[in-house]
Structure formats: structure tokens, C-alpha cells
C-alpha atoms as a PDB file:
ATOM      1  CA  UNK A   1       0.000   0.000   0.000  1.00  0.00           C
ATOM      2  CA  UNK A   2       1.091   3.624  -0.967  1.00  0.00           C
ATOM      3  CA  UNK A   3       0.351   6.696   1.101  1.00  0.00           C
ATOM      4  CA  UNK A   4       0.165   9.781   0.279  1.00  0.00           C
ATOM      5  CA  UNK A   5      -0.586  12.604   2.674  1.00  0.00           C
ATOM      6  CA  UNK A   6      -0.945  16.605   1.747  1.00  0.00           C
ATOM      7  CA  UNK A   7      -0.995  18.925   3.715  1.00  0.00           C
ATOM      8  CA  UNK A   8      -1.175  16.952   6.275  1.00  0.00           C
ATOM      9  CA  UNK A   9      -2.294  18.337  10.487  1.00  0.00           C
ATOM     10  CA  UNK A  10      -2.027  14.590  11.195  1.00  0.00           C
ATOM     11  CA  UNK A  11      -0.529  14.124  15.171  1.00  0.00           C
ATOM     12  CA  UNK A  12       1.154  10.708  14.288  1.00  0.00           C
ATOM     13  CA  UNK A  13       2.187   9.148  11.462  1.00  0.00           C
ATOM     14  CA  UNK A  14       4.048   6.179  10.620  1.00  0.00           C
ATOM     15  CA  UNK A  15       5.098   4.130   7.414  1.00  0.00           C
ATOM     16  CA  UNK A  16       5.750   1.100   8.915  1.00  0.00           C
ATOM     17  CA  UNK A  17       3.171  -0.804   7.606  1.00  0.00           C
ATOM     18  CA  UNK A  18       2.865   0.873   4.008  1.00  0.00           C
ATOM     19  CA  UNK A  19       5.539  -0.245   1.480  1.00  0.00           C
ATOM     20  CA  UNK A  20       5.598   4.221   0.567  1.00  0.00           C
ATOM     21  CA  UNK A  21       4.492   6.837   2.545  1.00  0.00           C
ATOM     22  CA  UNK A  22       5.249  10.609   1.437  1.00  0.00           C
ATOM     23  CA  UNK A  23       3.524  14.063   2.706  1.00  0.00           C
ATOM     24  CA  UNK A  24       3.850  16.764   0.763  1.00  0.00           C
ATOM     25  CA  UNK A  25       2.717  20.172   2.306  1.00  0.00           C
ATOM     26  CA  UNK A  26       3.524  24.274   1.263  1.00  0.00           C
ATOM     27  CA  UNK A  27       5.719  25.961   3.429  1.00  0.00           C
ATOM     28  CA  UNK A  28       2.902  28.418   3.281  1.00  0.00           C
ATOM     29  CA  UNK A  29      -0.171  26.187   4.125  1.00  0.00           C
ATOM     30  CA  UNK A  30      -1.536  27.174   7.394  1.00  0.00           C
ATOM     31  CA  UNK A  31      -3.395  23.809   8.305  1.00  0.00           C
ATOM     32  CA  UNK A  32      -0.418  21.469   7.749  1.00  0.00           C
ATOM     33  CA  UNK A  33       1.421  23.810  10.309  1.00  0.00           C
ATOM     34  CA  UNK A  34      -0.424  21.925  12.622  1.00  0.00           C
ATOM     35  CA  UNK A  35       0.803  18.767  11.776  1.00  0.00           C
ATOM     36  CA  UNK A  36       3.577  18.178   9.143  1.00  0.00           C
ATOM     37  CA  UNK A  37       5.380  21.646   9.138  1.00  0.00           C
ATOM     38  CA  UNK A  38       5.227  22.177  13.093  1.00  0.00           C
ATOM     39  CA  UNK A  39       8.762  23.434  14.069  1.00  0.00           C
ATOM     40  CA  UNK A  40      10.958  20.347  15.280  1.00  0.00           C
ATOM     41  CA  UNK A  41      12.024  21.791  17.934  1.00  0.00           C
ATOM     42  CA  UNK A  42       8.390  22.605  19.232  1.00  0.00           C
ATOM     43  CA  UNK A  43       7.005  18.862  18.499  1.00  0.00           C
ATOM     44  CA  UNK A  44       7.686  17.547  21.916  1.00  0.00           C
ATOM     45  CA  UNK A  45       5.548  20.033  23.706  1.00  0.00           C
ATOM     46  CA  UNK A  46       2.624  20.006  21.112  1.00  0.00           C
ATOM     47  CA  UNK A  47       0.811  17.161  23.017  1.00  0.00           C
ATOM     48  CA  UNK A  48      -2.294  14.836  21.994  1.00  0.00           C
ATOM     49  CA  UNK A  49      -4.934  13.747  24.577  1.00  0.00           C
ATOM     50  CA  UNK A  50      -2.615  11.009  25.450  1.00  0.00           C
ATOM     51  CA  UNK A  51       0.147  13.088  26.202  1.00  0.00           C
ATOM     52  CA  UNK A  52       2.570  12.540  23.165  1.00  0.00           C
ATOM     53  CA  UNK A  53       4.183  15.013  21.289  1.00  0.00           C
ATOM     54  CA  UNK A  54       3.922  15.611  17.361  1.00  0.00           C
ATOM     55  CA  UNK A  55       5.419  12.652  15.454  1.00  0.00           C
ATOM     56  CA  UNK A  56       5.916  11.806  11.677  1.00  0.00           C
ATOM     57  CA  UNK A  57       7.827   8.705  11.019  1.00  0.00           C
ATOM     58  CA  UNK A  58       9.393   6.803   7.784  1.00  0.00           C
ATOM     59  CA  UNK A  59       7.918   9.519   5.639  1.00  0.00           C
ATOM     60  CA  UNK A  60       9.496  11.385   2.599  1.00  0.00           C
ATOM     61  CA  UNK A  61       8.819  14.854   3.224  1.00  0.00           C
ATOM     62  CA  UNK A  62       8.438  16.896   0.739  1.00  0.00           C
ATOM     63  CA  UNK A  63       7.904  20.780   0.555  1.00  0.00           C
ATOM     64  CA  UNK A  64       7.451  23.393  -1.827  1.00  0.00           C
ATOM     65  CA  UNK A  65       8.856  26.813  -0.167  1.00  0.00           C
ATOM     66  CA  UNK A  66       7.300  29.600  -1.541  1.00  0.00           C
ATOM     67  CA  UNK A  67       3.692  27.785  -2.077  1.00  0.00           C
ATOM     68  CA  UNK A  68       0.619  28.921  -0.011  1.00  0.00           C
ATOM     69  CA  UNK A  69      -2.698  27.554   0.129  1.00  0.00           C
ATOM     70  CA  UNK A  70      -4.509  24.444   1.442  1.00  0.00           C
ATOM     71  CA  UNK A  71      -6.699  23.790  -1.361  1.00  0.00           C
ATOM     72  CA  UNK A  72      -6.449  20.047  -2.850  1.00  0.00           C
ATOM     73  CA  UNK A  73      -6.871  20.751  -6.263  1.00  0.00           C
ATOM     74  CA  UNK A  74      -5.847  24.522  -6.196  1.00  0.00           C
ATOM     75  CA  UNK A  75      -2.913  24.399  -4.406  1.00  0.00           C
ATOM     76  CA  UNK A  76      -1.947  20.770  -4.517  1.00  0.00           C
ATOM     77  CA  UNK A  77      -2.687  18.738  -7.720  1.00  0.00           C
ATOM     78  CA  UNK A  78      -2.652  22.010 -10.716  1.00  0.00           C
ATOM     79  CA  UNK A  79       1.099  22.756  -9.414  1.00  0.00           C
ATOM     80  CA  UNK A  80       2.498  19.556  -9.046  1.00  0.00           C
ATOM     81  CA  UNK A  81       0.921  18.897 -12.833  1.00  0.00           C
ATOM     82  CA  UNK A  82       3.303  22.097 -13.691  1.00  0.00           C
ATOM     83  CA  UNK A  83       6.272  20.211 -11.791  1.00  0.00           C
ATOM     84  CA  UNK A  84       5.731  21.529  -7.944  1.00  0.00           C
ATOM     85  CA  UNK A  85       7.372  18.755  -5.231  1.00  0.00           C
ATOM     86  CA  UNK A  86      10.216  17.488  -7.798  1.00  0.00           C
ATOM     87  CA  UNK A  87      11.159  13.717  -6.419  1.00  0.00           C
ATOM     88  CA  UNK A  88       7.332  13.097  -5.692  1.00  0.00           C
ATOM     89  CA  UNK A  89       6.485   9.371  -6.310  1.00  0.00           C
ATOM     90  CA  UNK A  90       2.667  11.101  -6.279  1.00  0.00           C
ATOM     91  CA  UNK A  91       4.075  13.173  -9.163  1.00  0.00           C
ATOM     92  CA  UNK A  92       6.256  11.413 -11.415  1.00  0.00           C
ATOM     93  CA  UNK A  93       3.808   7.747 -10.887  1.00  0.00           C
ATOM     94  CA  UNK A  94       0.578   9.304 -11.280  1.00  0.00           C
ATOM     95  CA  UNK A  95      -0.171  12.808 -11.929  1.00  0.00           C
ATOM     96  CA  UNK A  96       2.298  13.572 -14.462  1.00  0.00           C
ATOM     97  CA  UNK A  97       1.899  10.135 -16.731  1.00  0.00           C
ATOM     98  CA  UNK A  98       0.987  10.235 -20.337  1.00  0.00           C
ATOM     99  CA  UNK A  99      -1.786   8.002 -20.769  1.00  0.00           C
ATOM    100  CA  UNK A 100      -1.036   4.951 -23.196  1.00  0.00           C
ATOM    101  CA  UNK A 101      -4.374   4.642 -24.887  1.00  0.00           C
ATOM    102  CA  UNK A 102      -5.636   7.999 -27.042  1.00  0.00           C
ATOM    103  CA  UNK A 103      -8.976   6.514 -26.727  1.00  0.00           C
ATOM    104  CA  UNK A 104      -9.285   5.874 -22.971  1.00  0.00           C
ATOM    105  CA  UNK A 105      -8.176  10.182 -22.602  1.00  0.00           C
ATOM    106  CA  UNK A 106     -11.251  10.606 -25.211  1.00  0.00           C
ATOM    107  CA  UNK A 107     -14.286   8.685 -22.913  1.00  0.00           C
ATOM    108  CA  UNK A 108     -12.662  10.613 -19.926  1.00  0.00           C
ATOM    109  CA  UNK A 109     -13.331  13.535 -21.704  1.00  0.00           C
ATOM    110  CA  UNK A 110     -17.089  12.835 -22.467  1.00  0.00           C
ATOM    111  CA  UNK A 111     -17.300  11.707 -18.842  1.00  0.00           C
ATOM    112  CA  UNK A 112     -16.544  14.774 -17.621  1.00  0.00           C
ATOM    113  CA  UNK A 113     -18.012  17.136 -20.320  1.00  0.00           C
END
């Protein structure tokens, strides 16, 4: 299983049991502050209701420094179509593929017309 988190204000996260985990957030996105861009440093003291402190674990982080916003599509999905979050398995796997058959891009196209 592959996991991909954005934006991400998740307490605790772990890839342990996922064979890729990655969370890409915008230096500039105010909700993942919460969660994936808290400062290190701080994380200790930033306590759930059982007492433990911010952690992110066997994750490739991934940020894109002058980016604001917290929209999915918006902020998220358009840019990294451009090429936002170079080295994203999200990116280079997925969103930025050509697809192989002309005609399967053509019924998507009436689907969503």
C-alpha cells in the first residue's frame, strides 16, 4: 500500500506498515502547520490527549517553499501537474503520466463534459 498525505495536520504518522508513505505540504499552508510543518524543535511540547508530542515517522517529506494555500486541487494537484514537489512518487507515478491509450483520454473527456 502507498500513502500519500498533503498537507497533512495529522498528530502521528508512521510508514511502517505501508511499502511508501510521502507528505507533501507548502511551506505556506496554514493547516499542515499543525501537523507536518510544526517546528521540530516545538514537536515535543505540542501534546495529543494522550500526552505525546507531534510525530511523523518513515515519511518522505516533501515541501514546496514559496507555495501557499490548502486547497487540494488549487494548491496541490494544478502545481504539481506544472512540476511543484520534484522527487514526488505522487508526481512522477501518477499525476504527471501520459496516458497509453488515445482513446481511454477521449471517454474521460465525455465523462466529464
Amino acid at each position: 500500500m502507498e500513502v500519500y498525505m498533503v498537507a497533512s495536520a495529522a498528530h502521528y504518522v508512521s510508514g511502517k506498515h505501508v511499502s511508501h508513505l510521502e507528505c507533501l505540504s507548502n511551506r505556506g499552508d496554514f493547516v499542515a502547520f499543525f501537523g507536518h510543518l510544526f517546528p521540530k524543535i516545538l514537536k515535543p511540547f505540542w501534546l495529543n490527549t494522550r500526552g505525546a508530542g507531534i510525530h511523523y515517522e518513515d515519511c518522505n517529506d516533501l515541501f514546496e517553499k514559496s507555495a501557499w494555500g490548502h486547497l487540494l486541487d488549487l494548491n496541490y494537484l494544478t502545481p504539481i501537474e506544472k512540476g511543484s514537489f520534484p522527487g514526488s512518487k505522487l508526481a512522477t507515478s501518477y499525476l504527471l503520466r501520459k496516458p497509453k491509450d488515445e482513446s481511454a483520454t477521449e471517454t474521460s473527456k465525455k465523462l466529464l463534459s
